[in-house]
C-alpha atoms as a PDB file:
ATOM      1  CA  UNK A   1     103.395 -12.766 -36.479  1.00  0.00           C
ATOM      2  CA  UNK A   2     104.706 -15.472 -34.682  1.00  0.00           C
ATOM      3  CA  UNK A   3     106.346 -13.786 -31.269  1.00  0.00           C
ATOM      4  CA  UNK A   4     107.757 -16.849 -30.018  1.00  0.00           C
ATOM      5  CA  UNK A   5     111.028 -16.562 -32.058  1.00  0.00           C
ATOM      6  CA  UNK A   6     111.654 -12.983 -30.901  1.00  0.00           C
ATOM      7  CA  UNK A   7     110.866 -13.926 -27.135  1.00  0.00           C
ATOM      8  CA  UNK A   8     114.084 -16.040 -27.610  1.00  0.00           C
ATOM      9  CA  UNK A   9     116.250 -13.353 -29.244  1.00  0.00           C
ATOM     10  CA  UNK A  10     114.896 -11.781 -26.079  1.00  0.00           C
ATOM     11  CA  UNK A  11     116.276 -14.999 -24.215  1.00  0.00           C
ATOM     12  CA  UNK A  12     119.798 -14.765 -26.642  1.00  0.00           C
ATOM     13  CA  UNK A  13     120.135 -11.273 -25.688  1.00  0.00           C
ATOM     14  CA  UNK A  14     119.933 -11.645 -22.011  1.00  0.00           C
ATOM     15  CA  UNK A  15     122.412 -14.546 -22.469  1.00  0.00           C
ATOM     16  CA  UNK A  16     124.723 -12.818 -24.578  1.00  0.00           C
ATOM     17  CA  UNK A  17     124.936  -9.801 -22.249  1.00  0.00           C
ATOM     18  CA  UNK A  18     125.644 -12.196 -19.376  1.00  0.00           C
ATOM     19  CA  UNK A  19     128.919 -13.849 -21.477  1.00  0.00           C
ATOM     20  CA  UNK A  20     130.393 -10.065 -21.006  1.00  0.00           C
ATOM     21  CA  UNK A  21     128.832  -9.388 -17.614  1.00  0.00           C
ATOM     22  CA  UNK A  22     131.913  -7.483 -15.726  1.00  0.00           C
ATOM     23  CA  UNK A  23     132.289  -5.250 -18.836  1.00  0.00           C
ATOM     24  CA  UNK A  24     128.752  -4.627 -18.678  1.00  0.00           C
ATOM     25  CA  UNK A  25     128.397  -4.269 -14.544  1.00  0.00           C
ATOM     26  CA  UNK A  26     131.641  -1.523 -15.063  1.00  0.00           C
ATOM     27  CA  UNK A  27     129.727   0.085 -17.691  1.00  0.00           C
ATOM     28  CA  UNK A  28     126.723   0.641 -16.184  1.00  0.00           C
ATOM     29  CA  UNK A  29     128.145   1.719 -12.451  1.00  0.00           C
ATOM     30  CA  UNK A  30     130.582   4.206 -14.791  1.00  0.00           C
ATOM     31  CA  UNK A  31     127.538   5.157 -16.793  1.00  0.00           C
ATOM     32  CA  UNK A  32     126.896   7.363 -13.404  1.00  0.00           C
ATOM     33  CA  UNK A  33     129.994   9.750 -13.573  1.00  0.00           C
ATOM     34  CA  UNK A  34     128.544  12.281 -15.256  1.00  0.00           C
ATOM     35  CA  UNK A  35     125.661  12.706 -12.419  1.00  0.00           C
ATOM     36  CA  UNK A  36     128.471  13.348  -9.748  1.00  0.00           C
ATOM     37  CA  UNK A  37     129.623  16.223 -12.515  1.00  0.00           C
ATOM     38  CA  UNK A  38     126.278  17.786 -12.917  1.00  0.00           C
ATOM     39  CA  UNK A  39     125.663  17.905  -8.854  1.00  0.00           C
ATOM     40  CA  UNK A  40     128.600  19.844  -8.476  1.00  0.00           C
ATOM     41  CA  UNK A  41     128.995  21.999 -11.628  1.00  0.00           C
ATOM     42  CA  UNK A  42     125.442  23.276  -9.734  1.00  0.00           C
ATOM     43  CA  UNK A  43     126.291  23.152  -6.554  1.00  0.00           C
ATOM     44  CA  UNK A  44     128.981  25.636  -8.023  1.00  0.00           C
ATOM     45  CA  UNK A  45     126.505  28.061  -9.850  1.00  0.00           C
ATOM     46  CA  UNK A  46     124.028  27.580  -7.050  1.00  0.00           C
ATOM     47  CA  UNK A  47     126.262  29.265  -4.823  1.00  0.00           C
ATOM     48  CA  UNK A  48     127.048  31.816  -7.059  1.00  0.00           C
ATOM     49  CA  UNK A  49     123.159  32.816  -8.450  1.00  0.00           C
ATOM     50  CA  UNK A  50     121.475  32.241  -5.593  1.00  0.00           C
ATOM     51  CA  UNK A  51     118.620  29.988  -5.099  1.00  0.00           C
ATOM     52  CA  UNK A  52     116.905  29.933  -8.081  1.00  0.00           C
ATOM     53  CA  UNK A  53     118.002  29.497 -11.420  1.00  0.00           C
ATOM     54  CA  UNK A  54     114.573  29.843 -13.927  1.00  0.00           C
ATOM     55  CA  UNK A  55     112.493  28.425 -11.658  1.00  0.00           C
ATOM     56  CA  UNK A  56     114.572  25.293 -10.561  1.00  0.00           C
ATOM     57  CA  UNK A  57     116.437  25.580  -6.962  1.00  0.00           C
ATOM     58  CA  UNK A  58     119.367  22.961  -6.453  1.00  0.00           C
ATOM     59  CA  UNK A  59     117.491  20.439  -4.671  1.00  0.00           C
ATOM     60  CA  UNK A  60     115.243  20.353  -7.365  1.00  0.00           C
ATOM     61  CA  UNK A  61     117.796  20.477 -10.109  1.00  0.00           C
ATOM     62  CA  UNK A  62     119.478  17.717  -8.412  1.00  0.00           C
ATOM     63  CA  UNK A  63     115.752  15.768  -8.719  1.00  0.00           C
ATOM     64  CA  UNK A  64     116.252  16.574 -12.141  1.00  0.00           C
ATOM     65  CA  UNK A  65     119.387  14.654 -13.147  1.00  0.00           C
ATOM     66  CA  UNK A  66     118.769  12.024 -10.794  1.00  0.00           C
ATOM     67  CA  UNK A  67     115.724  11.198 -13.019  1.00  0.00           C
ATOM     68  CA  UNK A  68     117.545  12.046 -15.924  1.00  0.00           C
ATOM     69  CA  UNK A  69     120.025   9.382 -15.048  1.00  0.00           C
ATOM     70  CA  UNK A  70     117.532   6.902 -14.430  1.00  0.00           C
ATOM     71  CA  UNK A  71     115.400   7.675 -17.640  1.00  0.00           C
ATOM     72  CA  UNK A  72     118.752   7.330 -19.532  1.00  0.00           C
ATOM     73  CA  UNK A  73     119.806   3.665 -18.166  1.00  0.00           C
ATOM     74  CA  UNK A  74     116.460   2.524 -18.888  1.00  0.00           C
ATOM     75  CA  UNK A  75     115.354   3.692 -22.594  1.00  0.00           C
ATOM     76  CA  UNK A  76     118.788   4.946 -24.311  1.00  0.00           C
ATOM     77  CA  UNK A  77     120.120   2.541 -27.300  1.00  0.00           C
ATOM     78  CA  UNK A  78     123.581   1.151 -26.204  1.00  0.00           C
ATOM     79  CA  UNK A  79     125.560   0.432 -29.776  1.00  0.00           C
ATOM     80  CA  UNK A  80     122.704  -0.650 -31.288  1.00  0.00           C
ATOM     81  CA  UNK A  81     123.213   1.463 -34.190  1.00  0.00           C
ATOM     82  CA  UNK A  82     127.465   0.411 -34.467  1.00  0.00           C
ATOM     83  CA  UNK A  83     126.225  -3.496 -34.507  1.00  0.00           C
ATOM     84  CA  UNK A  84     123.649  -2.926 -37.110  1.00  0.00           C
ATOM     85  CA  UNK A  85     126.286  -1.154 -39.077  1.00  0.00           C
ATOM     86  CA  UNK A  86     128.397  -4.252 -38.763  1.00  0.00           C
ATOM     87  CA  UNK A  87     125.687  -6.460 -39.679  1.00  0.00           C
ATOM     88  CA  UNK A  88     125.074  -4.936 -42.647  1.00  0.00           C
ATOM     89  CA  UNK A  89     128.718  -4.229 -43.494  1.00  0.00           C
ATOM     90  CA  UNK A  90     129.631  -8.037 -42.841  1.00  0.00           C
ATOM     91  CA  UNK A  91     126.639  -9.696 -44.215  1.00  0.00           C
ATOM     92  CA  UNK A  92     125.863 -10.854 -41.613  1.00  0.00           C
ATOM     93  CA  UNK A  93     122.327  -9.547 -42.233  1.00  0.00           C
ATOM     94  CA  UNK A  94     121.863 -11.772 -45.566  1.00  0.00           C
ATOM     95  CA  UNK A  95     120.230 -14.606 -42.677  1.00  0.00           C
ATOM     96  CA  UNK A  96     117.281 -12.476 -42.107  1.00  0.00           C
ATOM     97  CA  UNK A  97     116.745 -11.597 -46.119  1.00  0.00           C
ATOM     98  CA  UNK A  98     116.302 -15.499 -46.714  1.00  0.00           C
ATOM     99  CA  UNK A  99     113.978 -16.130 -44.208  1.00  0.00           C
ATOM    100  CA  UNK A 100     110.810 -15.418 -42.640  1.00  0.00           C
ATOM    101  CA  UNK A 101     112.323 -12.873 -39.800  1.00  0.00           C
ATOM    102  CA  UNK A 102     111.548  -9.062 -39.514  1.00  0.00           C
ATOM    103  CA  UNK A 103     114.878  -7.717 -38.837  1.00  0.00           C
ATOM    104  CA  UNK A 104     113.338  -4.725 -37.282  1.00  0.00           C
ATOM    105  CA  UNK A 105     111.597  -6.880 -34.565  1.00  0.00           C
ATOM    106  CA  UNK A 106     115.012  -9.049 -33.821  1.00  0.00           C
ATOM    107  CA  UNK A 107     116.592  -5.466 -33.420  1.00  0.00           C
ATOM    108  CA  UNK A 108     113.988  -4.434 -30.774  1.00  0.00           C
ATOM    109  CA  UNK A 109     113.873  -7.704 -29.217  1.00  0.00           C
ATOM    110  CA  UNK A 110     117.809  -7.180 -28.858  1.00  0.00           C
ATOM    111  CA  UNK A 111     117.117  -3.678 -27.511  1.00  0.00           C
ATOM    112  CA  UNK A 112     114.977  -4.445 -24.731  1.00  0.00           C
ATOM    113  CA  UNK A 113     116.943  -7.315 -23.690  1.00  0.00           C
ATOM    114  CA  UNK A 114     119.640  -5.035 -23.045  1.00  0.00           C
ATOM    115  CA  UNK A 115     117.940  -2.311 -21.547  1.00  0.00           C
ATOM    116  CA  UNK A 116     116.434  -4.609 -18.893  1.00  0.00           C
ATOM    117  CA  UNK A 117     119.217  -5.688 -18.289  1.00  0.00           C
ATOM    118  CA  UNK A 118     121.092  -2.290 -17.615  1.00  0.00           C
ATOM    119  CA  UNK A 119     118.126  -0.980 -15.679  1.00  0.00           C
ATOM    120  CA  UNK A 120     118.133  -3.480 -13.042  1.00  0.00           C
ATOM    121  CA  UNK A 121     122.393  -3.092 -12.970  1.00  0.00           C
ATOM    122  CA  UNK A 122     121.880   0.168 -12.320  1.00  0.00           C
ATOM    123  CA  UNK A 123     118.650   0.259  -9.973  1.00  0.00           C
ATOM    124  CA  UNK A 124     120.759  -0.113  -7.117  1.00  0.00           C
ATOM    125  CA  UNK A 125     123.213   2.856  -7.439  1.00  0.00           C
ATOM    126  CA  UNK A 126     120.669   5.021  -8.505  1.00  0.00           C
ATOM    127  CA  UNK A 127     118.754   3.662  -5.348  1.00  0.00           C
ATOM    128  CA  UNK A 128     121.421   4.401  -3.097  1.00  0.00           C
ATOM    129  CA  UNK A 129     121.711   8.176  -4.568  1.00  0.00           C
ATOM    130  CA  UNK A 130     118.634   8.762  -4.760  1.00  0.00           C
ATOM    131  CA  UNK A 131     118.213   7.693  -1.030  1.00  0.00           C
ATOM    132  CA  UNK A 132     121.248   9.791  -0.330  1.00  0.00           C
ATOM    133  CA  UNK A 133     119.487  12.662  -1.758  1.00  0.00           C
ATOM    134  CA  UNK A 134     116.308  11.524  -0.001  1.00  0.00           C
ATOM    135  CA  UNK A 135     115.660  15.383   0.345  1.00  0.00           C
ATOM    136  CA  UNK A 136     115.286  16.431  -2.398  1.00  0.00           C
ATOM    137  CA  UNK A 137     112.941  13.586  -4.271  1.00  0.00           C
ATOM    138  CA  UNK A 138     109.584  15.088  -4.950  1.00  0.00           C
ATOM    139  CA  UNK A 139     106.905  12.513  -5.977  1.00  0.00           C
ATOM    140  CA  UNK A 140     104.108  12.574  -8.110  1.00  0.00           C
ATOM    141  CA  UNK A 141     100.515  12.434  -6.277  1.00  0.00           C
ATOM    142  CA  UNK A 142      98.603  11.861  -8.785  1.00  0.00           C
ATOM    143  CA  UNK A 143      98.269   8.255 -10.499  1.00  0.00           C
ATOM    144  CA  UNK A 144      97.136   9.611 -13.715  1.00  0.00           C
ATOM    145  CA  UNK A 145     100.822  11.529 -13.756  1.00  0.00           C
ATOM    146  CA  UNK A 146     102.436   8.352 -13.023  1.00  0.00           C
ATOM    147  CA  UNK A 147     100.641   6.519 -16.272  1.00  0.00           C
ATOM    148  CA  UNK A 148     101.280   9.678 -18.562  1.00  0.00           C
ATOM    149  CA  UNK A 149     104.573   9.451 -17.542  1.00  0.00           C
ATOM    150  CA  UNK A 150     105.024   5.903 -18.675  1.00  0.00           C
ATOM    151  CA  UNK A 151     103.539   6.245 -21.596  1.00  0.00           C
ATOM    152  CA  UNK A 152     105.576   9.159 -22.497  1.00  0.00           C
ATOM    153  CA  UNK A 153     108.595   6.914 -21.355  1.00  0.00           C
ATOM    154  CA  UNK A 154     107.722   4.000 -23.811  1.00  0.00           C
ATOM    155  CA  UNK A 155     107.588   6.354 -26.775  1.00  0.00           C
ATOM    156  CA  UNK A 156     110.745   8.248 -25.970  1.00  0.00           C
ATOM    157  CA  UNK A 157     112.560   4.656 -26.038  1.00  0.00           C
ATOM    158  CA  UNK A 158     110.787   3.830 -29.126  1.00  0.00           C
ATOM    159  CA  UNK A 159     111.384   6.770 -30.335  1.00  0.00           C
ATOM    160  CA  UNK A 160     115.359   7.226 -29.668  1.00  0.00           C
ATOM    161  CA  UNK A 161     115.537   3.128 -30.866  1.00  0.00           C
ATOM    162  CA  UNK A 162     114.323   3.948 -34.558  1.00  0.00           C
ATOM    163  CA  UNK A 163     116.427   6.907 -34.686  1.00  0.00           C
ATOM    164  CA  UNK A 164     119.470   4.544 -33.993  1.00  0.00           C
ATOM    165  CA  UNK A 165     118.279   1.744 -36.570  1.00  0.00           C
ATOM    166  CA  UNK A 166     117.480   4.698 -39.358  1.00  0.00           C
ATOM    167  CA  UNK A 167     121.028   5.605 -38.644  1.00  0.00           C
ATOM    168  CA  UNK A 168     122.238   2.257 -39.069  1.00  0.00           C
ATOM    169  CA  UNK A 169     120.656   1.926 -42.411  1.00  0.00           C
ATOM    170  CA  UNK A 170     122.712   4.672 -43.977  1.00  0.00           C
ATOM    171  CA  UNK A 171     124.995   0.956 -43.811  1.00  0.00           C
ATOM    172  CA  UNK A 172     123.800  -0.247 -46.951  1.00  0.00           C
ATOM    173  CA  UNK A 173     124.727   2.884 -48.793  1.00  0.00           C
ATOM    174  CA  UNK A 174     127.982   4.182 -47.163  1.00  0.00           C
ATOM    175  CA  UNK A 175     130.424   1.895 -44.979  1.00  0.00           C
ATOM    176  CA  UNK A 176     131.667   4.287 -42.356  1.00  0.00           C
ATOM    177  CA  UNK A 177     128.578   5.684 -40.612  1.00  0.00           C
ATOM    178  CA  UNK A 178     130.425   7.145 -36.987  1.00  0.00           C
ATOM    179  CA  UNK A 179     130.339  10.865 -38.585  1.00  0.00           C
ATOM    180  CA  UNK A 180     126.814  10.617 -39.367  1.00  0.00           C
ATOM    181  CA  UNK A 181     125.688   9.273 -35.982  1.00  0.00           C
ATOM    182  CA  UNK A 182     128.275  11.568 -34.211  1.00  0.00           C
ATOM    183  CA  UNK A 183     126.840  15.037 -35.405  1.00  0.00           C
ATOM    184  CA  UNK A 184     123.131  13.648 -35.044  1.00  0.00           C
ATOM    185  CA  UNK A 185     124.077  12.463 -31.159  1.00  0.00           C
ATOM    186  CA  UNK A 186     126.010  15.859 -30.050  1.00  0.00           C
ATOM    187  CA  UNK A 187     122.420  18.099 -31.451  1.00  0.00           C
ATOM    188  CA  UNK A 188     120.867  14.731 -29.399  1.00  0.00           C
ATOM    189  CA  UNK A 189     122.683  15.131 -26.233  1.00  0.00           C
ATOM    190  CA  UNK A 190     122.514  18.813 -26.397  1.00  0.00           C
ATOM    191  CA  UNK A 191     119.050  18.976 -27.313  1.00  0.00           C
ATOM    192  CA  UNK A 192     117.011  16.172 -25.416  1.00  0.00           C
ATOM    193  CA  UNK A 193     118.069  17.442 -21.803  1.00  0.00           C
ATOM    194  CA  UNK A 194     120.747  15.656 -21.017  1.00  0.00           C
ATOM    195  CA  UNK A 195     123.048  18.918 -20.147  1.00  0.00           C
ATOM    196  CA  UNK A 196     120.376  20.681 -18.272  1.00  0.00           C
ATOM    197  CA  UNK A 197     116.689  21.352 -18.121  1.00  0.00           C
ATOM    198  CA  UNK A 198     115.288  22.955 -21.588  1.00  0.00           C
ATOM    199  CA  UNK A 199     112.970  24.947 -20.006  1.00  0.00           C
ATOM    200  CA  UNK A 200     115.662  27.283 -18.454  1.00  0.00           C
ATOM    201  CA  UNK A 201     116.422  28.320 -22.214  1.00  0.00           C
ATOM    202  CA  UNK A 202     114.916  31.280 -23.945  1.00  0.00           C
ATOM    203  CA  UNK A 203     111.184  30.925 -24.621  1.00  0.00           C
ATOM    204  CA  UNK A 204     112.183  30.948 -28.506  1.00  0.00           C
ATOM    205  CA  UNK A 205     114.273  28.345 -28.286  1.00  0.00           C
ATOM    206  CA  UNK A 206     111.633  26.279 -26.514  1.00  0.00           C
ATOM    207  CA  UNK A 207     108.927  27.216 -28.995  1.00  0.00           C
ATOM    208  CA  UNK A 208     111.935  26.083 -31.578  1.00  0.00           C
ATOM    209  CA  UNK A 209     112.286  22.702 -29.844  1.00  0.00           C
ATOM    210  CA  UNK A 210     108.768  21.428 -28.914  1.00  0.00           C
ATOM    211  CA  UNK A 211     108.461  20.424 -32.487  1.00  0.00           C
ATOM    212  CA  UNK A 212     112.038  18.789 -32.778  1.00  0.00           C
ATOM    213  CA  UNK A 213     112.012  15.351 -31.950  1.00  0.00           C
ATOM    214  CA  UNK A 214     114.959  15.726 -29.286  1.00  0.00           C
ATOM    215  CA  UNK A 215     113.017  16.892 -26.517  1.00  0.00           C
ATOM    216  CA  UNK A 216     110.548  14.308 -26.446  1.00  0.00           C
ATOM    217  CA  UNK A 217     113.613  11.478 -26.062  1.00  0.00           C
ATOM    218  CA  UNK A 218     113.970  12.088 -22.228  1.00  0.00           C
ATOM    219  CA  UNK A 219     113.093  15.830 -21.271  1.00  0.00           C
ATOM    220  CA  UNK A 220     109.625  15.806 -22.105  1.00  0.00           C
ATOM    221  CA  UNK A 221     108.758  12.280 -19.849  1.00  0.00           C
ATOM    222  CA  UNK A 222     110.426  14.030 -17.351  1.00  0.00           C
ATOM    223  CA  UNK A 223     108.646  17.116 -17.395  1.00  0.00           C
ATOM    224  CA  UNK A 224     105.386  15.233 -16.807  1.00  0.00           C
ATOM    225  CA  UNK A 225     106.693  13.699 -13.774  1.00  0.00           C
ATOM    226  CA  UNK A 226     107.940  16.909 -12.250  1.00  0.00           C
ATOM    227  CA  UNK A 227     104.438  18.248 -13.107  1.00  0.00           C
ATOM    228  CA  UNK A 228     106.277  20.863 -15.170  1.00  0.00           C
ATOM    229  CA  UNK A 229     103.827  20.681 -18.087  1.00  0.00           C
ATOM    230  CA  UNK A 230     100.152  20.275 -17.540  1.00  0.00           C
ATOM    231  CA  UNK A 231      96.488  21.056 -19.393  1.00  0.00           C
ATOM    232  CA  UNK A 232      96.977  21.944 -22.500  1.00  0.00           C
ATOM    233  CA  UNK A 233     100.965  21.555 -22.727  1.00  0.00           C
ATOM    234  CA  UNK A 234     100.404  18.408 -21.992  1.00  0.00           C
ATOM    235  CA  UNK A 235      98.231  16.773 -24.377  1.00  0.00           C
ATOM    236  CA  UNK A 236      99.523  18.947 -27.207  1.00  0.00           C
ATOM    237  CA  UNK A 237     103.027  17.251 -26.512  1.00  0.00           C
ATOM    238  CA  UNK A 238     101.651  13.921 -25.957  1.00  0.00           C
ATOM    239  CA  UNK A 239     100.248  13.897 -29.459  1.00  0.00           C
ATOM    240  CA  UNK A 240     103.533  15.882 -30.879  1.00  0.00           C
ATOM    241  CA  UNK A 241     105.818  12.559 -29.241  1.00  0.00           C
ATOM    242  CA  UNK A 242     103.093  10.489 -31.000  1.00  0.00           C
ATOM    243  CA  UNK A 243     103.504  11.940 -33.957  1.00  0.00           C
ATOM    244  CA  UNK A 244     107.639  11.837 -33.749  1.00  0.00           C
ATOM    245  CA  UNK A 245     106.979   7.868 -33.125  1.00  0.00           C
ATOM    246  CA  UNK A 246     105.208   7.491 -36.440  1.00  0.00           C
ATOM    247  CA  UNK A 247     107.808   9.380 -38.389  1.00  0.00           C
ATOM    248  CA  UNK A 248     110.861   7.585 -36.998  1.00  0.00           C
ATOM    249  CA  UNK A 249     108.990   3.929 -36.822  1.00  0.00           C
ATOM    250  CA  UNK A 250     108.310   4.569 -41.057  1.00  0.00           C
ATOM    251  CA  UNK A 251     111.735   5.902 -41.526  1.00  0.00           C
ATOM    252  CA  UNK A 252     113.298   2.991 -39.934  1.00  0.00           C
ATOM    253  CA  UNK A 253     110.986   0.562 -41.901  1.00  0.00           C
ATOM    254  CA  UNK A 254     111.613   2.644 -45.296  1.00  0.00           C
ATOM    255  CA  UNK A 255     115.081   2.922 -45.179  1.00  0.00           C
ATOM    256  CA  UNK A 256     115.227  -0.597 -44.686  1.00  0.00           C
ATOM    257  CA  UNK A 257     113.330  -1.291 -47.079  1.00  0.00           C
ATOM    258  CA  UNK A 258     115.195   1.204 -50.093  1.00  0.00           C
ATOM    259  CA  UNK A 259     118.610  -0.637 -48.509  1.00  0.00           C
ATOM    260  CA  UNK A 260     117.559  -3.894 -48.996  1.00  0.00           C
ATOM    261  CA  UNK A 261     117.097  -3.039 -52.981  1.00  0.00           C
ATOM    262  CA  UNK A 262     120.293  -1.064 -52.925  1.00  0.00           C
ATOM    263  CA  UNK A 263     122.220  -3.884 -51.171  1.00  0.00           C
ATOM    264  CA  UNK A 264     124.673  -6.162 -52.393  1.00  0.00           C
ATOM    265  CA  UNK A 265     125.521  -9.185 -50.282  1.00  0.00           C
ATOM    266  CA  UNK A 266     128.897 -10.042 -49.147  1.00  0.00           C
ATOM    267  CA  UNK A 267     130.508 -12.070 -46.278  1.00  0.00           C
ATOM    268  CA  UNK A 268     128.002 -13.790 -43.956  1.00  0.00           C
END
């Protein structure tokens, strides 16, 4: 494989980002709304529980969704999924069927261009809260927790990018995709830890969800951080999110695959 060509769609993508760049500095400072929400919807129950809430006081749920934020600007697909719709929809893919271009690498290449991009936009808000909450950051010791945890981080963002190009794919066999990837994003949002820790649930439902994919997508990298899961926990999940990336990386590559048979150029 020749990864010169897809270091410049890395190159294109940077570029292209930059044409837009107030829409996407607006976006990304916007993108951090929803933390203010969560720090006071707890402050809230906080002060009406007490000081714990299933093992988690408000310092360290704050910790929580300050990482969660974080995690989130730096792995989560960005209307990946709606342009690879379009591409498909507008022929715009027929390019990549003529010539000697995996359309799944330009995709990722696309990805990451935009996700480094909207990390380091973001790295200084989420800087300046997290020094504001200075108080309640807990750091790892342990450099071995710092390498799990970016390992586990890689494979989330792999992870949540071939769910978003499987998605996508349903293209070539339906043209309006937005109720699909709706209901599959609201059991996403709901399920990955976005709304609050999943280890405050009910141990069924956490039994239940360790061998859903949705957990592994930003809760689970987290967890090892926090030191929340350890020994045996640990590895067991590590090979569970390993075996999530295999599923989703062959769905992605076998949908493709059936939708390029089923597909019937137009446009482009």
């Amino acid at each position: 494989m020749n990864l010169s060509k897809y270091a410049k769609v890395f190159d294109i993508g940077l570029q292209n980002t930059f044409v837009y760049r107030w829409n996407f500095l607006l976006r990304s400072l916007f993108g951090l709304v929803p933390l203010a929400g969560s720090v006071l919807i707890w402050k809230a129950i906080f002060s009406q529980r007490g000081a714990d809430v299933a093992g988690y006081d408000y310092k360290a749920m704050v910790w929580y969704f300050l990482l969660t934020t974080l995690v989130d600007n730096l792995i989560t697909p960005t209307e990946d999924e709606w342009q690879i719709a379009a591409d498909i929809r507008e022929g715009q893919i027929n390019a990549f069927l003529v010539k000697p271009f995996n359309y799944l690498g330009y995709r990722f290449s696309l990805y990451a261009s935009y996700r480094l991009l909207y990390t380091i936009m973001t790295l200084a808000p989420v800087a300046v809260l997290v020094w504001f909450f200075r108080g309640f950051v807990v750091l790892p010791a342990s450099p071995v927790t710092w390498m799990l945890t970016g390992v586990s981080l890689a494979m989330a963002g792999l992870i949540q990018f071939f769910i978003a190009y499987s998605l996508a794919m349903m293209a070539f066999w339906i043209l309006e995709i937005s109720t699909i990837v709706f209901i599959l994003y609201s059991f996403e949002y709901f399920l990955s830890g976005q709304t609050f820790p999943l280890d405050i649930m009910p141990a069924w439902i956490q039994s239940t969800l360790r061998i859903l994919p949705f957990s592994y997508e930003l809760f689970f990298p987290i967890s090892i951080f926090l030191g929340k899961v350890r020994g045996g926990d640990l590895w067991s999940g590590l090979a569970i999110q390993t075996g999530w990336l295999l599923i989703t990386w062959f769905a992605a590559h076998t949908m493709f695959s059936r939708g390029v048979r089923h597909y019937q150029a137009v446009g482009g």
